[in-house]
PDB file of N, CA and C in Angstrom:
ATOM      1  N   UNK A   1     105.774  90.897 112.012  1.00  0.00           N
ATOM      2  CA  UNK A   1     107.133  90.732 111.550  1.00  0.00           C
ATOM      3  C   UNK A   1     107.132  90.027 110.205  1.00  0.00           C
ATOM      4  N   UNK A   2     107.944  90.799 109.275  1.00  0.00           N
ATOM      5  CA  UNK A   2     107.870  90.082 108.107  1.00  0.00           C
ATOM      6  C   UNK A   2     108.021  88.245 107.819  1.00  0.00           C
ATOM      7  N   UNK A   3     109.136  87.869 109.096  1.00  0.00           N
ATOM      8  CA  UNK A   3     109.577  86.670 108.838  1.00  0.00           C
ATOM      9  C   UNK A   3     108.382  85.628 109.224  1.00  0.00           C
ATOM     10  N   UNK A   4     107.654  86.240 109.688  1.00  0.00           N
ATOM     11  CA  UNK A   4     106.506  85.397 109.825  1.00  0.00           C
ATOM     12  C   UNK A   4     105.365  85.113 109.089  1.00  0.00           C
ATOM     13  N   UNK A   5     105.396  83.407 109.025  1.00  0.00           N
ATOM     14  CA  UNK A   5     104.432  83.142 107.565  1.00  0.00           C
ATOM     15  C   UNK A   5     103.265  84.180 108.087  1.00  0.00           C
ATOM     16  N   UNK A   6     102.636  84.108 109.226  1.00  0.00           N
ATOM     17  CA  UNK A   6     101.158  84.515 108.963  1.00  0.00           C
ATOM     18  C   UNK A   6     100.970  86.125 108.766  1.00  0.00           C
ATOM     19  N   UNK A   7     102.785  86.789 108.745  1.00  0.00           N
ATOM     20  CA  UNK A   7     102.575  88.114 108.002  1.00  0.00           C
ATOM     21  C   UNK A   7     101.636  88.106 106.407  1.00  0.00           C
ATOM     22  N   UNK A   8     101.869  87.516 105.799  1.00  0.00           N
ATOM     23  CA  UNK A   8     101.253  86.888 104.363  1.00  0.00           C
ATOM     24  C   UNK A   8     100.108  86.550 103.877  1.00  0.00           C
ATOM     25  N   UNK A   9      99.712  86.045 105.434  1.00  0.00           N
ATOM     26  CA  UNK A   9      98.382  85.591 105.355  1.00  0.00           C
ATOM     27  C   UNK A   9      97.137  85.780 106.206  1.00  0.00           C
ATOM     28  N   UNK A  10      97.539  86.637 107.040  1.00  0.00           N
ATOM     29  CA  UNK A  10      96.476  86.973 108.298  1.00  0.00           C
ATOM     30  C   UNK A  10      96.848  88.218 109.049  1.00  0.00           C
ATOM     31  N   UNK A  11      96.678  89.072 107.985  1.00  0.00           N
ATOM     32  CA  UNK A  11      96.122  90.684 108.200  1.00  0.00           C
ATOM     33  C   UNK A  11      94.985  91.809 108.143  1.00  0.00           C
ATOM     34  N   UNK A  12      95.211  92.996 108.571  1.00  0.00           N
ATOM     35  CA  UNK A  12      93.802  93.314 108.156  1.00  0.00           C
ATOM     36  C   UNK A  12      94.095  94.056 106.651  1.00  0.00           C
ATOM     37  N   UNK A  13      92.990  94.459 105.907  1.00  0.00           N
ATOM     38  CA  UNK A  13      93.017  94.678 104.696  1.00  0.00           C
ATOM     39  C   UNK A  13      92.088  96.046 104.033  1.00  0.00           C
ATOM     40  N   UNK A  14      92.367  96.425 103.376  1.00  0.00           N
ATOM     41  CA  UNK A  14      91.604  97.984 102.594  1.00  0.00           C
ATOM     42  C   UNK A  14      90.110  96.538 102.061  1.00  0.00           C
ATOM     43  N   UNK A  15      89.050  97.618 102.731  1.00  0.00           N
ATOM     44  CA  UNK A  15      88.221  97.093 101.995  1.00  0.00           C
ATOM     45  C   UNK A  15      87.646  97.684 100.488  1.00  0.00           C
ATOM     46  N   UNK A  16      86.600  96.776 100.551  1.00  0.00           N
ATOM     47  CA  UNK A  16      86.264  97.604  99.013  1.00  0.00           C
ATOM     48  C   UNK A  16      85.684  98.901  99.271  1.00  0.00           C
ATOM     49  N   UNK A  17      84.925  99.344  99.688  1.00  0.00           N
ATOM     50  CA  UNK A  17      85.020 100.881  99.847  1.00  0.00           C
ATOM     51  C   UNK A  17      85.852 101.678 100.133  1.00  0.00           C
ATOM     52  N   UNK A  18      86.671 101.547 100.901  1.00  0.00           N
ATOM     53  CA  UNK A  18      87.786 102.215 101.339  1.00  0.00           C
ATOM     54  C   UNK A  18      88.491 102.369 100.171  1.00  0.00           C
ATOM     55  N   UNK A  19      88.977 101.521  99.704  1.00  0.00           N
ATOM     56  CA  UNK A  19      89.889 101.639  98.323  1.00  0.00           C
ATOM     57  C   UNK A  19      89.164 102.360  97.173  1.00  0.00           C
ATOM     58  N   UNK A  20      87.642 102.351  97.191  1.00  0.00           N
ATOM     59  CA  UNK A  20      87.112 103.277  95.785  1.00  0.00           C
ATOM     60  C   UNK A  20      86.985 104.587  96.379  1.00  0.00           C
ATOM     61  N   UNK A  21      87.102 104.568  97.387  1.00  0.00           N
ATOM     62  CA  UNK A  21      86.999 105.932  98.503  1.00  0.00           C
ATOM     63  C   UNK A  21      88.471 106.973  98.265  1.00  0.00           C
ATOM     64  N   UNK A  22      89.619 106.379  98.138  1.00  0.00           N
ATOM     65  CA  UNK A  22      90.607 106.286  98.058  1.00  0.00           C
ATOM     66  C   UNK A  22      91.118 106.813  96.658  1.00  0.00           C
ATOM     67  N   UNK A  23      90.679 106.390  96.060  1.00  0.00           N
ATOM     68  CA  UNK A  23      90.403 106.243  94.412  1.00  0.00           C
ATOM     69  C   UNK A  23      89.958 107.372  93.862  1.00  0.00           C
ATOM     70  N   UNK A  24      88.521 108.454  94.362  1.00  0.00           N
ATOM     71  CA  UNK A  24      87.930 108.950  94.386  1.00  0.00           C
ATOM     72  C   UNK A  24      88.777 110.066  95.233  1.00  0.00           C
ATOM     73  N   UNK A  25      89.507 109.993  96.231  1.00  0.00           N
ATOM     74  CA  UNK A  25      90.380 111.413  96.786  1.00  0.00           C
ATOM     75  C   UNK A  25      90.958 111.629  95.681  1.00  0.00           C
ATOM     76  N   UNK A  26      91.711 110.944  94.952  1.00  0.00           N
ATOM     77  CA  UNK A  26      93.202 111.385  94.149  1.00  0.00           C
ATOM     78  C   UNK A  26      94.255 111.815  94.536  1.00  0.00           C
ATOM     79  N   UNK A  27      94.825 111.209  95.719  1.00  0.00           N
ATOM     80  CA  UNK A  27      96.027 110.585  96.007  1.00  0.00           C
ATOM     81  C   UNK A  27      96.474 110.473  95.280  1.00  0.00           C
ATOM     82  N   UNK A  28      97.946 110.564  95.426  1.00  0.00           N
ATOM     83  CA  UNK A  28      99.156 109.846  94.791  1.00  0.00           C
ATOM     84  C   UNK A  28      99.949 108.632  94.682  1.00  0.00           C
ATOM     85  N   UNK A  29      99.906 108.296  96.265  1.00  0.00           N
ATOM     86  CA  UNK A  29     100.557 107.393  96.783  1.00  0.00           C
ATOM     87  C   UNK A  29      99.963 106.596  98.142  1.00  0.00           C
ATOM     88  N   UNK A  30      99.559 105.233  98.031  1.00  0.00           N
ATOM     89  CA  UNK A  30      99.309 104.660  99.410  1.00  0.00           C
ATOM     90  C   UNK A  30     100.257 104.266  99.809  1.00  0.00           C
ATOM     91  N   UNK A  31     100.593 104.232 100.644  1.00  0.00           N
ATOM     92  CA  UNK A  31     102.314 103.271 101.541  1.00  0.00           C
ATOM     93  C   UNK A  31     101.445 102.980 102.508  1.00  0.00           C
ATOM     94  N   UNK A  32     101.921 101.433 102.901  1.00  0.00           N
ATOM     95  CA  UNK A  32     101.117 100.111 103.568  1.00  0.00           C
ATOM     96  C   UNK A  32     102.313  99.745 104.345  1.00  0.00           C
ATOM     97  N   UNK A  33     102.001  99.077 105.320  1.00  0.00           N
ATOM     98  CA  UNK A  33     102.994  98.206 106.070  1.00  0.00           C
ATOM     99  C   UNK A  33     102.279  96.909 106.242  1.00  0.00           C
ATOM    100  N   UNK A  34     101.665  96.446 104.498  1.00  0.00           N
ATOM    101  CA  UNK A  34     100.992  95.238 104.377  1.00  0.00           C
ATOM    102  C   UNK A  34     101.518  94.578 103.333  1.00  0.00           C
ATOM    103  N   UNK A  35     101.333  93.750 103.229  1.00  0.00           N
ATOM    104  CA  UNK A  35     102.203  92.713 102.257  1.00  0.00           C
ATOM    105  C   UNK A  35     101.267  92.637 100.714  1.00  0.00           C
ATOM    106  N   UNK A  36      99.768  93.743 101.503  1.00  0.00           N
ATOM    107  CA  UNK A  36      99.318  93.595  99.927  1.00  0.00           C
ATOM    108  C   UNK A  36      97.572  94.429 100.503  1.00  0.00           C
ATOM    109  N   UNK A  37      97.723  95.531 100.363  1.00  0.00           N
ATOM    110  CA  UNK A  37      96.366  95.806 100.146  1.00  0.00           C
ATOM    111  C   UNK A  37      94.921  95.199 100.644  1.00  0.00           C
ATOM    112  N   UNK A  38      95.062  93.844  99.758  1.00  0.00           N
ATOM    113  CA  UNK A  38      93.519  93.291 100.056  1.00  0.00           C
ATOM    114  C   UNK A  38      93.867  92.089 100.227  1.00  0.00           C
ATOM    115  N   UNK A  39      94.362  91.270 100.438  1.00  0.00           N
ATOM    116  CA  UNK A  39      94.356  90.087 100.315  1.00  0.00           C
ATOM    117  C   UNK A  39      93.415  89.013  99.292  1.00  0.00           C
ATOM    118  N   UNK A  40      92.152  88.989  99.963  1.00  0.00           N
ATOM    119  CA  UNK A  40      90.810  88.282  99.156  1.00  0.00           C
ATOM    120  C   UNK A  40      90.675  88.717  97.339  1.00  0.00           C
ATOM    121  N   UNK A  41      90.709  90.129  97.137  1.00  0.00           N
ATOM    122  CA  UNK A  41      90.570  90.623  95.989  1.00  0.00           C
ATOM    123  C   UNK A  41      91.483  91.590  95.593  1.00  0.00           C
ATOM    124  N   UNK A  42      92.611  91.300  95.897  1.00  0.00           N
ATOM    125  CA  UNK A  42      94.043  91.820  95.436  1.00  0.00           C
ATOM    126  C   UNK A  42      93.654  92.679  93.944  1.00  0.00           C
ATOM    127  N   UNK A  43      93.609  91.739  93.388  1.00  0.00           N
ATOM    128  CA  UNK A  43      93.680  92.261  91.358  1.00  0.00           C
ATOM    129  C   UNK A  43      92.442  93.471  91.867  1.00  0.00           C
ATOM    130  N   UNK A  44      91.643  92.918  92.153  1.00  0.00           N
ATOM    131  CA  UNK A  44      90.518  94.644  91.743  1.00  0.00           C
ATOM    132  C   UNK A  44      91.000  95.597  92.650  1.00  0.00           C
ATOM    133  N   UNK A  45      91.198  95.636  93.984  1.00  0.00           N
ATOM    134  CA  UNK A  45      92.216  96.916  94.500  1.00  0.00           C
ATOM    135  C   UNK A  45      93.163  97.214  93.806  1.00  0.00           C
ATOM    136  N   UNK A  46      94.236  96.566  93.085  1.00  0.00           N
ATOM    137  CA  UNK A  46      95.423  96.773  92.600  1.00  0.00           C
ATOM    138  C   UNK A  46      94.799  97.744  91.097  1.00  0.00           C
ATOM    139  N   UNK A  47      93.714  97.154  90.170  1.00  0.00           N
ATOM    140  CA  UNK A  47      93.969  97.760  89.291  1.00  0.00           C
ATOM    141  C   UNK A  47      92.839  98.817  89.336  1.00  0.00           C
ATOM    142  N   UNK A  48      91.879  99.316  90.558  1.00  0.00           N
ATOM    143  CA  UNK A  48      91.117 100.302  90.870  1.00  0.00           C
ATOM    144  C   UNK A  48      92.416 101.321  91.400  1.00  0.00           C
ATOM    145  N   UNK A  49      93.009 101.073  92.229  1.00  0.00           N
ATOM    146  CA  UNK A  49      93.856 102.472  92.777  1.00  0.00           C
ATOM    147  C   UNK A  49      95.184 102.180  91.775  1.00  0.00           C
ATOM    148  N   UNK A  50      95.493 101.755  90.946  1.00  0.00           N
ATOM    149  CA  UNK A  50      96.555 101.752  90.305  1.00  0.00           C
ATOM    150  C   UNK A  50      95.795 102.818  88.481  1.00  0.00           C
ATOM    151  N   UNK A  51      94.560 102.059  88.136  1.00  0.00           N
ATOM    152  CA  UNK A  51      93.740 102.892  87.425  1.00  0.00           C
ATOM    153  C   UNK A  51      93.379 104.180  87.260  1.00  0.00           C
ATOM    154  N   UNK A  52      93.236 104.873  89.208  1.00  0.00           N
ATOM    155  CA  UNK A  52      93.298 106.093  89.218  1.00  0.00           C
ATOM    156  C   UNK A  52      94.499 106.633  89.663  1.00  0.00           C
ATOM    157  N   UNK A  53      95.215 106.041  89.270  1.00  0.00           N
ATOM    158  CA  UNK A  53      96.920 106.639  88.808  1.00  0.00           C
ATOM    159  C   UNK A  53      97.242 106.713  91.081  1.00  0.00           C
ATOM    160  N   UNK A  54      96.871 105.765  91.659  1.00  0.00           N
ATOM    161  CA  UNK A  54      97.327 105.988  92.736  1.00  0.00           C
ATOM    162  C   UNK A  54      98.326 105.084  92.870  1.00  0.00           C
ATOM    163  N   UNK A  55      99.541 105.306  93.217  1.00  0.00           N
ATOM    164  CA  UNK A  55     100.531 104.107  93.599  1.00  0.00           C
ATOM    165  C   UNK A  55     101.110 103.332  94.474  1.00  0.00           C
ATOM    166  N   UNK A  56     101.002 102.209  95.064  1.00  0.00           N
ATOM    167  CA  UNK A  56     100.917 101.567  95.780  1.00  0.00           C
ATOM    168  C   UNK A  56     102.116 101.358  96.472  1.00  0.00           C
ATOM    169  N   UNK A  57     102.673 101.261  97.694  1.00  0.00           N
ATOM    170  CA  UNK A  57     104.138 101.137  98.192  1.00  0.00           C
ATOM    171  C   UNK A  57     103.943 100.059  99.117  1.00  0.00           C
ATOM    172  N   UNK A  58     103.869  98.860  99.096  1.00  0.00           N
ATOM    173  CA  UNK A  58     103.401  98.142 100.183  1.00  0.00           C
ATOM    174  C   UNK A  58     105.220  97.327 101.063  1.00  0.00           C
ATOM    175  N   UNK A  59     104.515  96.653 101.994  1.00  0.00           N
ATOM    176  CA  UNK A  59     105.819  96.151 103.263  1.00  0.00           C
ATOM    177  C   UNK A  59     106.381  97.208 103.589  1.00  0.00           C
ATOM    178  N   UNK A  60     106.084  98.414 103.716  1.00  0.00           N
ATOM    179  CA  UNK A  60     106.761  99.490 104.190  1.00  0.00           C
ATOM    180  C   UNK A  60     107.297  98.986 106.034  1.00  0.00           C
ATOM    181  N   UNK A  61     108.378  99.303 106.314  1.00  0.00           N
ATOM    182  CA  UNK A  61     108.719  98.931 108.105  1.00  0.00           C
ATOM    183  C   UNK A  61     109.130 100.428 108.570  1.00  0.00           C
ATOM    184  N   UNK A  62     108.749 100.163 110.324  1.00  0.00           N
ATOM    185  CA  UNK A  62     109.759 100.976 110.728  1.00  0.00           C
ATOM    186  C   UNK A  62     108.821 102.258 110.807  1.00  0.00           C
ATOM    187  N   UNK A  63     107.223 102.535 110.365  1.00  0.00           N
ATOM    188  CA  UNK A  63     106.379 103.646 110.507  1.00  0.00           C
ATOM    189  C   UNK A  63     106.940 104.141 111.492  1.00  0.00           C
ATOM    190  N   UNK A  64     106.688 103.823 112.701  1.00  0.00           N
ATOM    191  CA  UNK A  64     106.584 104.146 114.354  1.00  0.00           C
ATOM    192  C   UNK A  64     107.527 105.537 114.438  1.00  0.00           C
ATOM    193  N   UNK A  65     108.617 105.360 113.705  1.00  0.00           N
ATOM    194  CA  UNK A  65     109.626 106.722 113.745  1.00  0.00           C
ATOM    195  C   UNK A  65     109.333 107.657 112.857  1.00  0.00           C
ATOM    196  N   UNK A  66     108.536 107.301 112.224  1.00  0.00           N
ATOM    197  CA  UNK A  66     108.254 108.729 111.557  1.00  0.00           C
ATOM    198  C   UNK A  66     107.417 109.587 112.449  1.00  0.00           C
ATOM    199  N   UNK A  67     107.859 110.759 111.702  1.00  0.00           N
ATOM    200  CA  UNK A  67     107.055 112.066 112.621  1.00  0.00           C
ATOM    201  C   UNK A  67     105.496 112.205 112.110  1.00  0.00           C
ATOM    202  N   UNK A  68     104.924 112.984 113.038  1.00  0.00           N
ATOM    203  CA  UNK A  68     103.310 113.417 112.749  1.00  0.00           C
ATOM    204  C   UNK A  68     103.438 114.197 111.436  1.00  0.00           C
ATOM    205  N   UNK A  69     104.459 115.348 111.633  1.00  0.00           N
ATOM    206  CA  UNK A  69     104.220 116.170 110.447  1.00  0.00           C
ATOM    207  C   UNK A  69     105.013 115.704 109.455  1.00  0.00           C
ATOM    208  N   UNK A  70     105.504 116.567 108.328  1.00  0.00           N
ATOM    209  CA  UNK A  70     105.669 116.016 107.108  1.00  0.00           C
ATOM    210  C   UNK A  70     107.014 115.786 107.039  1.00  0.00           C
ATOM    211  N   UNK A  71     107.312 115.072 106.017  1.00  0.00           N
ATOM    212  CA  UNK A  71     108.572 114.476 105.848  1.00  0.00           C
ATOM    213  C   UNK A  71     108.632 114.258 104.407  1.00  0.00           C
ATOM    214  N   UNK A  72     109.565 113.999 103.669  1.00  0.00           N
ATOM    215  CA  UNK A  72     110.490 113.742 102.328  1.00  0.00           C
ATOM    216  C   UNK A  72     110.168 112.052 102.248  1.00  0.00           C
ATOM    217  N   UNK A  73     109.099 111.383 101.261  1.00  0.00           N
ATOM    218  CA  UNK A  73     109.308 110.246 100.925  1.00  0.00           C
ATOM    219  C   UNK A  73     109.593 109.710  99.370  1.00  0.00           C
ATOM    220  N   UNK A  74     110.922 108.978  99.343  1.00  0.00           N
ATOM    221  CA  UNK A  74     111.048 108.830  98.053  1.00  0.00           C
ATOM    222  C   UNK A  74     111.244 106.773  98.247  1.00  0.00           C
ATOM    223  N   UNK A  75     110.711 106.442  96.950  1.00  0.00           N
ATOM    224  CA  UNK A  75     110.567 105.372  96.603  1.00  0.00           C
ATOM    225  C   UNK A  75     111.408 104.923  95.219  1.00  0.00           C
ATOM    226  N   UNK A  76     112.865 104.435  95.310  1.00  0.00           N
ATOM    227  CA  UNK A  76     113.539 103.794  94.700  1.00  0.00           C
ATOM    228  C   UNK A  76     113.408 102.724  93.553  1.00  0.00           C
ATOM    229  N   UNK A  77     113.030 102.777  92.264  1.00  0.00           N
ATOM    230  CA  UNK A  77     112.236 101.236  92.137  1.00  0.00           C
ATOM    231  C   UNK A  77     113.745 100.970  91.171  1.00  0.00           C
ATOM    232  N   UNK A  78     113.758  99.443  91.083  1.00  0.00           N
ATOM    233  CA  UNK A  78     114.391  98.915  89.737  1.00  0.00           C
ATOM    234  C   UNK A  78     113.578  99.103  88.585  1.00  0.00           C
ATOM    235  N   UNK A  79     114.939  99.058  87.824  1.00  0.00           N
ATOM    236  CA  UNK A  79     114.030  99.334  86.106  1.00  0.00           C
ATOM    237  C   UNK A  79     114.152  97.594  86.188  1.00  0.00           C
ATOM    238  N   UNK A  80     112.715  97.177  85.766  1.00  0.00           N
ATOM    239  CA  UNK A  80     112.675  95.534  85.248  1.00  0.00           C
ATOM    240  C   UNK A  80     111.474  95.730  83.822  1.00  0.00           C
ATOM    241  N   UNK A  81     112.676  95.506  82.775  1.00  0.00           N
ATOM    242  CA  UNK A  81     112.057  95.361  81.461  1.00  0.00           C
ATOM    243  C   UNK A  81     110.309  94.974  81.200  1.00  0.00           C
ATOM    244  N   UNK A  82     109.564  95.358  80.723  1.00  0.00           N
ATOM    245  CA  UNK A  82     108.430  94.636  80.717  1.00  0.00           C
ATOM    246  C   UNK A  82     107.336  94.115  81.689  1.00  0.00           C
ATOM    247  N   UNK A  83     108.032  95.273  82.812  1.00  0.00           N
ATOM    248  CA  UNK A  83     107.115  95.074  84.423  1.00  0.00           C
ATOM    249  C   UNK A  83     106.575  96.399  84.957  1.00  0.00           C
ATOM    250  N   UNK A  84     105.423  95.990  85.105  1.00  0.00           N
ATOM    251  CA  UNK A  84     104.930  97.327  85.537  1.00  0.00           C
ATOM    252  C   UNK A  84     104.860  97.396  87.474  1.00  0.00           C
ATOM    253  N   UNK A  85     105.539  97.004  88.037  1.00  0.00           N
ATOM    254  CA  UNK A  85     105.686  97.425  89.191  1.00  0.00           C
ATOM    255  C   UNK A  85     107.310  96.185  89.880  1.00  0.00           C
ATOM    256  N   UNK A  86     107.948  96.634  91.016  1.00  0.00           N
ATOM    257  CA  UNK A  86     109.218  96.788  91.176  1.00  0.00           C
ATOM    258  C   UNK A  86     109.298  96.831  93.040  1.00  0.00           C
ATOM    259  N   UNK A  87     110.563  95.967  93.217  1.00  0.00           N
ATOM    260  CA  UNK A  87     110.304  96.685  94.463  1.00  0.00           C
ATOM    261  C   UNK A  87     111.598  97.384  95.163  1.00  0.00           C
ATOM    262  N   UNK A  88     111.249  98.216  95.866  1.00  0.00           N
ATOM    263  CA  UNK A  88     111.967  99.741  95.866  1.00  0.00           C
ATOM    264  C   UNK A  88     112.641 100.054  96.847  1.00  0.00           C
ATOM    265  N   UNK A  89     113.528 100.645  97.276  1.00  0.00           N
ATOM    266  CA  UNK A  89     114.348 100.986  98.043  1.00  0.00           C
ATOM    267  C   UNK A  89     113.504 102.626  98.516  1.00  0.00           C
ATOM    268  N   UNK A  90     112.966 102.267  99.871  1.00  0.00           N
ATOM    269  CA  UNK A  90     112.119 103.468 100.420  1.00  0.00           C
ATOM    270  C   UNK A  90     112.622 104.020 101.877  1.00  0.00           C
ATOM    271  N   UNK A  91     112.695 105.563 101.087  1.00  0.00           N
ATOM    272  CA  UNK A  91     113.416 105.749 102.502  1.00  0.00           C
ATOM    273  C   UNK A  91     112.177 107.296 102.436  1.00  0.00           C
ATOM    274  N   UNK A  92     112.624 107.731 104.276  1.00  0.00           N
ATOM    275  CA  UNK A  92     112.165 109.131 104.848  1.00  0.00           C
ATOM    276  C   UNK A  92     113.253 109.978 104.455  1.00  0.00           C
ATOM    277  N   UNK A  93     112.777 111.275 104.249  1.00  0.00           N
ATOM    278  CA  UNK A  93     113.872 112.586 104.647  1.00  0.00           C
ATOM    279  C   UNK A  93     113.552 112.807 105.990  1.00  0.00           C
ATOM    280  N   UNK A  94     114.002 112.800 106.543  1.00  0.00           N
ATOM    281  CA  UNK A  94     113.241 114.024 108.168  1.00  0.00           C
ATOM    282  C   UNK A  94     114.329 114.958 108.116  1.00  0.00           C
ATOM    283  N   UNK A  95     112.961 116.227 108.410  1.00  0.00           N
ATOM    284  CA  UNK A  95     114.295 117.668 108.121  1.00  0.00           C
ATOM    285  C   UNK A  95     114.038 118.015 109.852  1.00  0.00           C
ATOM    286  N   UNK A  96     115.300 117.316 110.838  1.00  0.00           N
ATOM    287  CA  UNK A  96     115.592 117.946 112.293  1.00  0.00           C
ATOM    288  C   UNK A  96     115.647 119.354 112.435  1.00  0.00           C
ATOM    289  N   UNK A  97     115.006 120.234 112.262  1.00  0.00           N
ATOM    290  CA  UNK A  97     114.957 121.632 112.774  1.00  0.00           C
ATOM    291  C   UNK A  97     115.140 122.049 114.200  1.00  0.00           C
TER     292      UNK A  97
END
């Protein structure tokens, strides 16, 4: 739960392979329901998958309802002058057929 300090501080985390692994697919987009990737070495995950143009969506809530198959994800950001990342208003499409 977000409201909880040890959301912040005591999770599990992309290790370093995983993330150059990651890096190396060419992805577009990771979406996390983590408050941050790596914790320990934040900056080198951040600017390895941000480097290979992958973009990061982290605190994502609420996975559990999404479906197996595919769905519509769009990520909302504010424009903030002189910042290169924002945080975003993220929602699902689900198309009920």
């Amino acid at each position: 739960m977000i409201n909880d300090k040890a959301y912040f501080s005591d999770f599990p985390y992309i290790s370093t392979e995983l993330f150059q692994w990651l890096g190396n697919k060419r992805i577009k987009i990771l979406g996390l329901d983590l408050p941050c990737p790596n914790i320990s070495d934040w900056k080198t995950v951040h600017r390895n998958l941000l480097g290979n143009s992958v973009l990061i969506v982290e605190g994502l809530i609420n996975l559990e309802f999404l479906p197996q198959e595919e769905f519509l994800f769009m990520a909302l950001p504010l424009k903030i002058k002189g910042s290169d990342g924002s945080p975003v208003r993220a929602l699902a499409v689900i198309d009920e057929k």
